[in-house]
N, C-alpha and C. Protein backbone atom coordinates (compact mmCIF):
# COMPACT_ATOMS: atom_id res chain seq x y z
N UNK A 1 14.13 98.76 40.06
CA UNK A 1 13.61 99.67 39.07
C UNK A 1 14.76 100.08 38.13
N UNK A 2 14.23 99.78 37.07
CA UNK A 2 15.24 100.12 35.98
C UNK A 2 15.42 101.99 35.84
N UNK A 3 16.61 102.23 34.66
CA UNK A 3 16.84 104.15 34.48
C UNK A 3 15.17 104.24 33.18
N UNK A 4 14.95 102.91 32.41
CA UNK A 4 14.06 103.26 31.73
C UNK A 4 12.41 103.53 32.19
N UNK A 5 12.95 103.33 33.47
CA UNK A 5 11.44 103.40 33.79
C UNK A 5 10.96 104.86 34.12
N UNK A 6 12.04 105.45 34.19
CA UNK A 6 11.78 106.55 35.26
C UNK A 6 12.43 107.85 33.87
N UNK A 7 13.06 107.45 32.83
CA UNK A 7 13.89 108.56 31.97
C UNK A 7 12.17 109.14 31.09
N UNK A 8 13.51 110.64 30.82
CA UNK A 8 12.51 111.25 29.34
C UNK A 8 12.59 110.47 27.80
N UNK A 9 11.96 110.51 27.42
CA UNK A 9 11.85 109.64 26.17
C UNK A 9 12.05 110.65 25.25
N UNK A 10 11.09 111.72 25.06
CA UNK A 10 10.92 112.69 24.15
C UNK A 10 12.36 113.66 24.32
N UNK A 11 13.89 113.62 23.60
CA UNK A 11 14.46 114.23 23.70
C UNK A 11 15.04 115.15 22.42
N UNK A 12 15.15 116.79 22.67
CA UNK A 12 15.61 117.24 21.82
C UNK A 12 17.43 117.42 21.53
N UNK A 13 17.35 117.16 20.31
CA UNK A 13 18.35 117.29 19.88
C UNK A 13 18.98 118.05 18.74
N UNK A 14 19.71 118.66 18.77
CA UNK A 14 20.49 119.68 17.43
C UNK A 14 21.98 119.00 17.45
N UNK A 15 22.37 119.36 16.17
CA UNK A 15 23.41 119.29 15.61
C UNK A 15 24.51 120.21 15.74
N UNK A 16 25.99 120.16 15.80
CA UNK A 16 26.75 120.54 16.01
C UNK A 16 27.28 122.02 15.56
N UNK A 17 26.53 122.26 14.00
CA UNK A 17 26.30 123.23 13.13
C UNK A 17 25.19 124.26 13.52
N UNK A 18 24.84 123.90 14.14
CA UNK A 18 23.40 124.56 14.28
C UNK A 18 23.95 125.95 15.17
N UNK A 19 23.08 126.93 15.26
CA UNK A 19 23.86 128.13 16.12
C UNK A 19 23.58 128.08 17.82
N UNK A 20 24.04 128.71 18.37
CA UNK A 20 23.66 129.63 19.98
C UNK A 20 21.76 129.53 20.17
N UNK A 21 21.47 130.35 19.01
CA UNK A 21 20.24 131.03 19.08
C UNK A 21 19.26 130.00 18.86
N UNK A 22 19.35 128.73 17.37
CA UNK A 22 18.59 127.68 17.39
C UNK A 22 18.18 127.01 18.53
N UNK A 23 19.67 126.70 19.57
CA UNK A 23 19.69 126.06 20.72
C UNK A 23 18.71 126.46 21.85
N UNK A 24 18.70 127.64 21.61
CA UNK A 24 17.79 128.95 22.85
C UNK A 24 16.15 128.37 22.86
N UNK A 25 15.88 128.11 20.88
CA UNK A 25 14.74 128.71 20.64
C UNK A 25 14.05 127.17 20.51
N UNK A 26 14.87 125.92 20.60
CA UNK A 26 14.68 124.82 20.95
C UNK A 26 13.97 124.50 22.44
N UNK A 27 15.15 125.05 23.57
CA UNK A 27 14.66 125.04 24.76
C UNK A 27 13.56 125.54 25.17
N UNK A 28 13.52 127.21 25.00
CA UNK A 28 12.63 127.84 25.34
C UNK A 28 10.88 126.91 24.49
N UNK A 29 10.95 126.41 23.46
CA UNK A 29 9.46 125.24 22.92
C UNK A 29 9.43 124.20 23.66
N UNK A 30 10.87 123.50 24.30
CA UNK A 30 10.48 122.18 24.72
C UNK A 30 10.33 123.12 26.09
N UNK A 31 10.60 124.19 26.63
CA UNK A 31 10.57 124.33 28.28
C UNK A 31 11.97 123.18 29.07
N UNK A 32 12.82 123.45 28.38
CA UNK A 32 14.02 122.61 29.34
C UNK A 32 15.23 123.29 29.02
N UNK A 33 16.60 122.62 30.23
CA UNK A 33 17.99 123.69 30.36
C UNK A 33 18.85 123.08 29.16
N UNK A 34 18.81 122.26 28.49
CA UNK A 34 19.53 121.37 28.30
C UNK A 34 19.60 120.39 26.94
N UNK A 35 20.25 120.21 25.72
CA UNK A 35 19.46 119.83 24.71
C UNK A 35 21.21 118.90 24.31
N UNK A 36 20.67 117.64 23.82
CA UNK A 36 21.68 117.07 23.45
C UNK A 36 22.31 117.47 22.02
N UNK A 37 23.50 117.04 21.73
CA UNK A 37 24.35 117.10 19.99
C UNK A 37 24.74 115.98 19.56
N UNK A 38 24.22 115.93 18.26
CA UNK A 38 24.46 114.84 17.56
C UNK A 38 25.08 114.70 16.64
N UNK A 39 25.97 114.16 16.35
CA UNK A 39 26.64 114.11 14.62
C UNK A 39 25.95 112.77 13.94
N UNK A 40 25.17 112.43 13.56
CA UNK A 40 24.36 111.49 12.52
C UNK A 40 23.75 110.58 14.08
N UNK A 41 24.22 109.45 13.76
CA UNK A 41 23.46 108.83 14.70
C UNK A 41 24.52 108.62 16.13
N UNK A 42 25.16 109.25 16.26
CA UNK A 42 26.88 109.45 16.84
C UNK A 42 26.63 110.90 18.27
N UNK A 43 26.01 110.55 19.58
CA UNK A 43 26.24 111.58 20.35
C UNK A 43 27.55 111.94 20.73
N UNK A 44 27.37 113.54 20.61
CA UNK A 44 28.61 114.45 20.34
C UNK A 44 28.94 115.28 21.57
N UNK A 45 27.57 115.26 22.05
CA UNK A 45 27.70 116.74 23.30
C UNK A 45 26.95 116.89 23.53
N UNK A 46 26.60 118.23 24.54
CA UNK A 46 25.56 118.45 25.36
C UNK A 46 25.21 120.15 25.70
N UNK A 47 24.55 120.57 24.91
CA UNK A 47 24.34 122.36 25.68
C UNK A 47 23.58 122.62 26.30
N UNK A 48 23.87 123.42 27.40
CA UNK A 48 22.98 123.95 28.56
C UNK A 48 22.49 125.04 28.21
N UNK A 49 21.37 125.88 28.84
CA UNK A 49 21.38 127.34 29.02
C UNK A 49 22.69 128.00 29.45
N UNK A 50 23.06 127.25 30.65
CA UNK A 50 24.32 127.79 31.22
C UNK A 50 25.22 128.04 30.34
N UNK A 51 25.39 127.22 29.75
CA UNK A 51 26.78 126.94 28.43
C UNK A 51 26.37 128.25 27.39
N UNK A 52 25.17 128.63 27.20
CA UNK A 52 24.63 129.62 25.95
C UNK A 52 25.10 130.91 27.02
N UNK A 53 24.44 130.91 28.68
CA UNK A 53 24.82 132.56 29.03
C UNK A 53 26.38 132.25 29.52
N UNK A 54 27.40 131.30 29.55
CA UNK A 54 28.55 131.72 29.98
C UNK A 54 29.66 131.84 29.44
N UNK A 55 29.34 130.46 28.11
CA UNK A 55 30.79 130.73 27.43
C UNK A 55 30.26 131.30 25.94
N UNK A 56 29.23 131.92 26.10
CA UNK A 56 28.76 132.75 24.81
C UNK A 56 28.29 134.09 24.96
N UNK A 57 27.58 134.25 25.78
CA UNK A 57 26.72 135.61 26.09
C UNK A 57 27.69 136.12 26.31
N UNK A 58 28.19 135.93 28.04
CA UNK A 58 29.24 136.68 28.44
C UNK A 58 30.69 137.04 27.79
N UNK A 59 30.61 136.19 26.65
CA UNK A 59 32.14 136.30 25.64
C UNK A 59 31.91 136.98 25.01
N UNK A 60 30.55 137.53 24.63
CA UNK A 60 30.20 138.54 23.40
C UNK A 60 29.98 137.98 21.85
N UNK A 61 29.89 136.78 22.12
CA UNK A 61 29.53 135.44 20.92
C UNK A 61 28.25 135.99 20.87
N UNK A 62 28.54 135.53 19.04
CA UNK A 62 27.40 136.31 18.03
C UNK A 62 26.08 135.14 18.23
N UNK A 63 24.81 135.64 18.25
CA UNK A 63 24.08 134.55 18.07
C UNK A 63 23.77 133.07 17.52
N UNK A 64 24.86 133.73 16.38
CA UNK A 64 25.00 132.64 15.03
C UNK A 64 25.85 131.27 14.99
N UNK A 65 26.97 131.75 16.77
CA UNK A 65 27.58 130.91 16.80
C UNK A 65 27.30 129.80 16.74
N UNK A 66 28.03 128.48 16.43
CA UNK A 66 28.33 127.39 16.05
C UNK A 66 27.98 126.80 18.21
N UNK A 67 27.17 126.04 17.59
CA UNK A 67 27.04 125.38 19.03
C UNK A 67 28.37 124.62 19.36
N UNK A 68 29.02 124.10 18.38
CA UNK A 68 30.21 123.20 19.09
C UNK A 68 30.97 124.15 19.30
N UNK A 69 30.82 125.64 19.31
CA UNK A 69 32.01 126.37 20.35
C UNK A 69 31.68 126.18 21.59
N UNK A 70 30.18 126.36 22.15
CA UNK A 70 30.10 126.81 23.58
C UNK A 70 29.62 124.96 24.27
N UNK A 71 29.33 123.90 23.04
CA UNK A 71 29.05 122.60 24.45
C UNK A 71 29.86 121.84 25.28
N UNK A 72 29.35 121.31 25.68
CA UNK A 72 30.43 119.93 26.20
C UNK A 72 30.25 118.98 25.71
N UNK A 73 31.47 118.53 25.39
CA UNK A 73 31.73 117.37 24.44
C UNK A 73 32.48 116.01 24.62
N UNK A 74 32.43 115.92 26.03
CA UNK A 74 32.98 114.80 27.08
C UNK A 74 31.63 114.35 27.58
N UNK A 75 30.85 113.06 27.17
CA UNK A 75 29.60 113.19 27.69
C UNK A 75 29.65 112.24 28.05
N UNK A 76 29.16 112.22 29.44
CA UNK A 76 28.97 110.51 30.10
C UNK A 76 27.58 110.42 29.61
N UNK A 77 27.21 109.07 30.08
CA UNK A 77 25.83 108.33 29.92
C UNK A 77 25.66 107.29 31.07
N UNK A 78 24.31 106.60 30.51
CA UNK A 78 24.25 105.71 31.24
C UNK A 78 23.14 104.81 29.99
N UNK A 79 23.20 103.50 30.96
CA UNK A 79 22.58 102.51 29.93
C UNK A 79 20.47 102.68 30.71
N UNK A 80 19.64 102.45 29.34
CA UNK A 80 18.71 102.27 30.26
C UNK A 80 18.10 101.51 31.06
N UNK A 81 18.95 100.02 30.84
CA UNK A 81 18.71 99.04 31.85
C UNK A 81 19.79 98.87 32.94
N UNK A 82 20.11 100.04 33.26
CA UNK A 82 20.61 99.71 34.35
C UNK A 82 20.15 100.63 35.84
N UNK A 83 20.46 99.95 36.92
CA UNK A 83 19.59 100.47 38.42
C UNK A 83 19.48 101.52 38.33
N UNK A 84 18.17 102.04 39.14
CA UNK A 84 17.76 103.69 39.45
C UNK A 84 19.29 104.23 40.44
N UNK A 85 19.03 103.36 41.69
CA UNK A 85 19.95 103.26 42.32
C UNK A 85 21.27 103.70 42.13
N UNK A 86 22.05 102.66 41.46
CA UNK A 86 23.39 102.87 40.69
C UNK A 86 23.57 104.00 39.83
N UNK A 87 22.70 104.18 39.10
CA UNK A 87 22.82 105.75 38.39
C UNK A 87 22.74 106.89 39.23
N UNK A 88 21.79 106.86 40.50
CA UNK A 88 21.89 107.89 41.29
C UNK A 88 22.87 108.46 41.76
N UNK A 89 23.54 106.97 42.58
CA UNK A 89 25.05 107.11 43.14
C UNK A 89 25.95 107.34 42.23
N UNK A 90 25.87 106.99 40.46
CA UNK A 90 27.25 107.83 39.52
C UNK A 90 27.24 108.96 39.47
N UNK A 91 25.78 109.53 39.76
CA UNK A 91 25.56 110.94 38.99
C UNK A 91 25.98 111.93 40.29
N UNK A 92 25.52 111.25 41.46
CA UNK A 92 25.90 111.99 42.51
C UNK A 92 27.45 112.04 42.74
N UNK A 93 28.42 110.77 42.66
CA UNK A 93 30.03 111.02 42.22
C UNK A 93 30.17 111.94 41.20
N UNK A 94 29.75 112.16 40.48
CA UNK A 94 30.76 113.58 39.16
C UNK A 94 29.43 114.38 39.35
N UNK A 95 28.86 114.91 40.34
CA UNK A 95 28.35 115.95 40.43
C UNK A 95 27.48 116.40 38.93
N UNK A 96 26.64 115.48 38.60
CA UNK A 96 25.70 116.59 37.37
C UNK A 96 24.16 116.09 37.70
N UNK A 97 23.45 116.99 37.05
CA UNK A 97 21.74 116.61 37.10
C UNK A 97 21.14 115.60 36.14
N UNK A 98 22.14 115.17 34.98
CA UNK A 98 21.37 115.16 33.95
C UNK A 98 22.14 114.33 33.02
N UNK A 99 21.68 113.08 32.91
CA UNK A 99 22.85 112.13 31.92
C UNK A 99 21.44 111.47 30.69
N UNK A 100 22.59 111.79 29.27
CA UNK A 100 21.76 110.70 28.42
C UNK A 100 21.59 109.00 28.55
N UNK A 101 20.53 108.79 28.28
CA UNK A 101 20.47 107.21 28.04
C UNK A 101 20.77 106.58 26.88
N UNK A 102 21.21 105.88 26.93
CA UNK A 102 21.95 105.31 25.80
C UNK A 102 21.28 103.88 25.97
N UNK A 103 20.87 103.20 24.66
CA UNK A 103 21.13 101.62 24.66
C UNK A 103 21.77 100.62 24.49
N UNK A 104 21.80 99.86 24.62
CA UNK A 104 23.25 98.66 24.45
C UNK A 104 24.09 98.84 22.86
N UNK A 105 23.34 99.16 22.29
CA UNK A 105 23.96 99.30 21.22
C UNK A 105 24.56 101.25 20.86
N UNK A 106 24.25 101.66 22.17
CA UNK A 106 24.77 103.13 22.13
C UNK A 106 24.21 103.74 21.40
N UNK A 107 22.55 103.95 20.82
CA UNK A 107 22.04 104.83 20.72
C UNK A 107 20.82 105.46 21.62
N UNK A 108 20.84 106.80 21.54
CA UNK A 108 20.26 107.68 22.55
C UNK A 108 18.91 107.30 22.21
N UNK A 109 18.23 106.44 23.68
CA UNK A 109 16.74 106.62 24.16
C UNK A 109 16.17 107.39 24.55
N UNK A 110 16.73 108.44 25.34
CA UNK A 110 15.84 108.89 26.07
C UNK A 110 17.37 109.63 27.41
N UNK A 111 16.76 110.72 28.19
CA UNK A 111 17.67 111.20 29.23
C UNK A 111 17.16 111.35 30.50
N UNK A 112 18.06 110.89 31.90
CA UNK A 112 17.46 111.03 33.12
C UNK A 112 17.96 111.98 33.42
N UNK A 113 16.85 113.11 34.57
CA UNK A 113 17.67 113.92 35.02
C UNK A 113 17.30 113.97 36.89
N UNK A 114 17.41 115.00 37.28
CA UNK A 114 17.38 115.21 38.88
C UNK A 114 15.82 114.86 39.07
N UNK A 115 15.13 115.63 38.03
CA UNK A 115 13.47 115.98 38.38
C UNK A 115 13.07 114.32 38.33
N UNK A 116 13.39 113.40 37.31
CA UNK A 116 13.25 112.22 37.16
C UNK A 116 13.36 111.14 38.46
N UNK A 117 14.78 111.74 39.38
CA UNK A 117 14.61 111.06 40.17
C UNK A 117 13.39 111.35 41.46
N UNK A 118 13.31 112.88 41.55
CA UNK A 118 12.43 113.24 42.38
C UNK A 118 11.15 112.67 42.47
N UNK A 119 10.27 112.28 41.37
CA UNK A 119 9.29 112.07 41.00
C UNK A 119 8.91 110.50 40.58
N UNK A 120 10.33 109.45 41.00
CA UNK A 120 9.89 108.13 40.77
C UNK A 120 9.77 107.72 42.51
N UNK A 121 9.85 106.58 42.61
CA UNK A 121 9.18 105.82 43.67
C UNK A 121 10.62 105.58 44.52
N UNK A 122 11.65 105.64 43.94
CA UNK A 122 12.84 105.15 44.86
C UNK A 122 13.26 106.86 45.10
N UNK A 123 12.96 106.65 46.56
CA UNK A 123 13.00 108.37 47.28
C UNK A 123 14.69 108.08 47.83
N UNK A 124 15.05 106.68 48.03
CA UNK A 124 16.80 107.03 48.41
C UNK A 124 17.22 107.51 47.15
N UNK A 125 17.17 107.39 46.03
CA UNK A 125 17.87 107.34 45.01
C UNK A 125 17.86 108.88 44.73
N UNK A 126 16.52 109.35 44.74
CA UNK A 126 16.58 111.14 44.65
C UNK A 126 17.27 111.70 45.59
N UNK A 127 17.31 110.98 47.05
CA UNK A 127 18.17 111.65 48.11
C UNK A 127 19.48 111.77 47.65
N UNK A 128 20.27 110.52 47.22
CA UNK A 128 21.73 110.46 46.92
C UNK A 128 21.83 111.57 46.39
N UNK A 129 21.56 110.89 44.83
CA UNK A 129 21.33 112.39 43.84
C UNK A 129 21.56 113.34 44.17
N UNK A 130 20.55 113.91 44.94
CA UNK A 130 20.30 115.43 45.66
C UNK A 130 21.13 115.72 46.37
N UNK A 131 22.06 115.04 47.24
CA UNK A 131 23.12 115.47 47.84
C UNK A 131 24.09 115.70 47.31
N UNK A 132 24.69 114.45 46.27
CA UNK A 132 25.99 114.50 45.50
C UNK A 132 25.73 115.93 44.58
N UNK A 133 24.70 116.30 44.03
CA UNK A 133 24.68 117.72 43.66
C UNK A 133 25.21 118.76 44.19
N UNK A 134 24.29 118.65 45.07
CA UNK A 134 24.73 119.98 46.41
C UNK A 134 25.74 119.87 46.84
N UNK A 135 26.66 119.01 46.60
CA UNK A 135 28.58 119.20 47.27
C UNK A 135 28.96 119.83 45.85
N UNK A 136 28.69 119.44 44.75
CA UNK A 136 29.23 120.47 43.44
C UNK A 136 29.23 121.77 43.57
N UNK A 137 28.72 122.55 44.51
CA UNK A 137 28.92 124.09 44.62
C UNK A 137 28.71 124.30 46.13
């Protein structure tokens, strides 16, 4: 089973310019933690909720802020033809829920995350996953 079989397709994305609060009011419509950054057709980064309440809320950052203060901007990926499997076991080595898909030519398809694996047919692959998480904290 391929990552495309099992990824989100429908992904939101904002721009680097965009503020704190756009980012919020993005999530809170799509209902998700997590929204990718783009500079043209060029992924840039990645903001969480987490990223909006920790290195913004709690700093006392103005709503208006500039999302490229509070994302991350070291972003792994993965390809979407490659194993459920194998992605499970990367994601479970660096500890995250949630990697973009990228295509051979490195633009963003679509993103897998934890729930993705839960809910496809390869139940080792959500197990890995699910563990290599749970050693991150």
């Amino acid at each position: 089973m391929k990552i495309s079989d099992i990824m989100t397709r429908d992904v939101e994305t904002v721009t680097p310019e965009q503020s704190i609060c756009d980012a919020a009011r993005i999530m809170e419509k799509a209902d998700c933690g997590a929204i990718l950054v783009h500079d043209g057709d060029k992924l840039v980064g990645m903001v969480t909720d987490r990223d909006i309440a920790i290195r913004a809320v709690a700093h006392g950052l103005a709503p208006e802020t500039s999302i490229s203060e509070v994302m991350t901007d070291n972003i792994l990926y993965c390809f979407e033809d490659e194993d459920v499997q194998h992605v499970a076991e990367n994601m479970a080595d660096i500890h995250v829920r949630r990697l973009p898909v990228m295509d051979r030519n490195k633009r963003l398809v679509g993103i897998v995350s934890l729930g993705n694996f839960a809910s496809c047919s390869n139940s080792i692959a959500g197990a890995t996953l699910l563990r290599g998480v749970a050693q991150a904290h």
